[in-house]
Protein backbone atom coordinates (compact mmCIF):
# COMPACT_ATOMS: atom_id res chain seq x y z
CA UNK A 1 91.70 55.15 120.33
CA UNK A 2 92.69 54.20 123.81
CA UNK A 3 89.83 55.76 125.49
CA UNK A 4 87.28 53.62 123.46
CA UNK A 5 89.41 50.19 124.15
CA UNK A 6 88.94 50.87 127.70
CA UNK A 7 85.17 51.70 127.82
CA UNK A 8 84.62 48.82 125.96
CA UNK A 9 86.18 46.15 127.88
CA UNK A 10 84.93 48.09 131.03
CA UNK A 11 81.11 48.10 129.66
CA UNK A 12 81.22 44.73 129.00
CA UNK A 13 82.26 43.35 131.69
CA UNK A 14 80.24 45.88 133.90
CA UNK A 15 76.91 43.86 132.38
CA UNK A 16 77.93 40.97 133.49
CA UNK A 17 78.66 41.92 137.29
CA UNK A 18 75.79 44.39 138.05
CA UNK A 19 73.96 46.57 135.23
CA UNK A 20 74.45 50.29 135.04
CA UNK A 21 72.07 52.78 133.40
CA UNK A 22 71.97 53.81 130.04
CA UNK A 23 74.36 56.81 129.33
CA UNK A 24 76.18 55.83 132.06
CA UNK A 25 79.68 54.20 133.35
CA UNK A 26 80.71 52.07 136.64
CA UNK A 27 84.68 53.24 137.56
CA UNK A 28 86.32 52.36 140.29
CA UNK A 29 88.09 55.04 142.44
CA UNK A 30 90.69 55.32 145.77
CA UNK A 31 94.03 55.05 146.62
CA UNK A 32 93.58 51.88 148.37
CA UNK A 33 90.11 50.13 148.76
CA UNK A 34 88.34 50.99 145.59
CA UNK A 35 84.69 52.25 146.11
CA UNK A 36 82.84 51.83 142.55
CA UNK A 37 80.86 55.68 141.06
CA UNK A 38 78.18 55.39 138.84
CA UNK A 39 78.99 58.60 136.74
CA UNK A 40 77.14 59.99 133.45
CA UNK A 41 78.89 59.26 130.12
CA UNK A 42 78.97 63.28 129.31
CA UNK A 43 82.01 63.36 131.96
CA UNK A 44 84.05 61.72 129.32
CA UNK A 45 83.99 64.90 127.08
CA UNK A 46 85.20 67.14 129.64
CA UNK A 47 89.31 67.90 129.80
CA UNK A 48 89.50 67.62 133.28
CA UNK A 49 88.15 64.04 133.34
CA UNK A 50 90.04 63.25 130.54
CA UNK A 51 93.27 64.04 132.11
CA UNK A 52 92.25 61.14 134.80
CA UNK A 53 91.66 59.02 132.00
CA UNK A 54 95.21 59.59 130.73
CA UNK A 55 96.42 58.81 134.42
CA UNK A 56 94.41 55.48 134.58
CA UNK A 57 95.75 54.52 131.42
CA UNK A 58 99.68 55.05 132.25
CA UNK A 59 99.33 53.59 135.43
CA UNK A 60 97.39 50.84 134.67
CA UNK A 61 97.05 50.22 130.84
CA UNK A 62 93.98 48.46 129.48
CA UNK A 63 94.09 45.77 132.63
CA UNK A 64 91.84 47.53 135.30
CA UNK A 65 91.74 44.76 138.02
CA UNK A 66 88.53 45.76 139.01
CA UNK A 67 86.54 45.04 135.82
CA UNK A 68 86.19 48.89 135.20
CA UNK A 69 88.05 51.75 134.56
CA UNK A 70 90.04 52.22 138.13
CA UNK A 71 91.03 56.12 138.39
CA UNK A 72 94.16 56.39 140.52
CA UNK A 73 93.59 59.40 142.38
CA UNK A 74 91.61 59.98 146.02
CA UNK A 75 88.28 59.62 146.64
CA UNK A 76 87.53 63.56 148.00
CA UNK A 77 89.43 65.13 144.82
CA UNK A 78 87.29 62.98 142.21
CA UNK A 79 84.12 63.50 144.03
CA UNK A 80 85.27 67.14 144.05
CA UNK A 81 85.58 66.54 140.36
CA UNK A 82 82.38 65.39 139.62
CA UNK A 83 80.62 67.91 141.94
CA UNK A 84 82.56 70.57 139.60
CA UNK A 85 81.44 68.78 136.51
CA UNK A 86 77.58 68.21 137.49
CA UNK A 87 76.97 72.13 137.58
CA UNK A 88 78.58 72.42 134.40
């Protein structure tokens, strides 16, 4: 499954730059300058996020010059994402 090539690669090599905590996942997020979310792995599950996923992967396959997953979308709409999913 795509998904679970990409967390892979992207957990890895998020150990070896700066740890993250358990049940959780570094991605990388902006239009331009990428600023780097720490976000819980129960996100992943959730259609919404998923459909990001699917836009990562189309746009940038399983090379995510960042080291982690890089969401193409803008900062505000997947912080407004993630506010959405926390009270969920």
């Amino acid at each position: 499954m795509a998904i679970r090539q990409i967390l892979r690669r992207s957990l890895s090599n998020e150990r070896r730059l700066v740890e993250v905590p358990k049940g959780h996942l570094a991605v990388y997020v902006g239009e331009g300058e990428k600023k780097r979310f720490v976000i819980p792995l129960s996100y992943l599950n959730h259609h919404l996020f998923q459909e990001l996923l699917f836009h990562a992967e189309e746009e940038f396959g399983f090379h995510h010059p960042m080291g982690g997953i890089t969401i193409p979308c803008s900062e505000d709409q997947f912080i407004d994402l993630t506010s959405r999913l926390s009270r969920t």
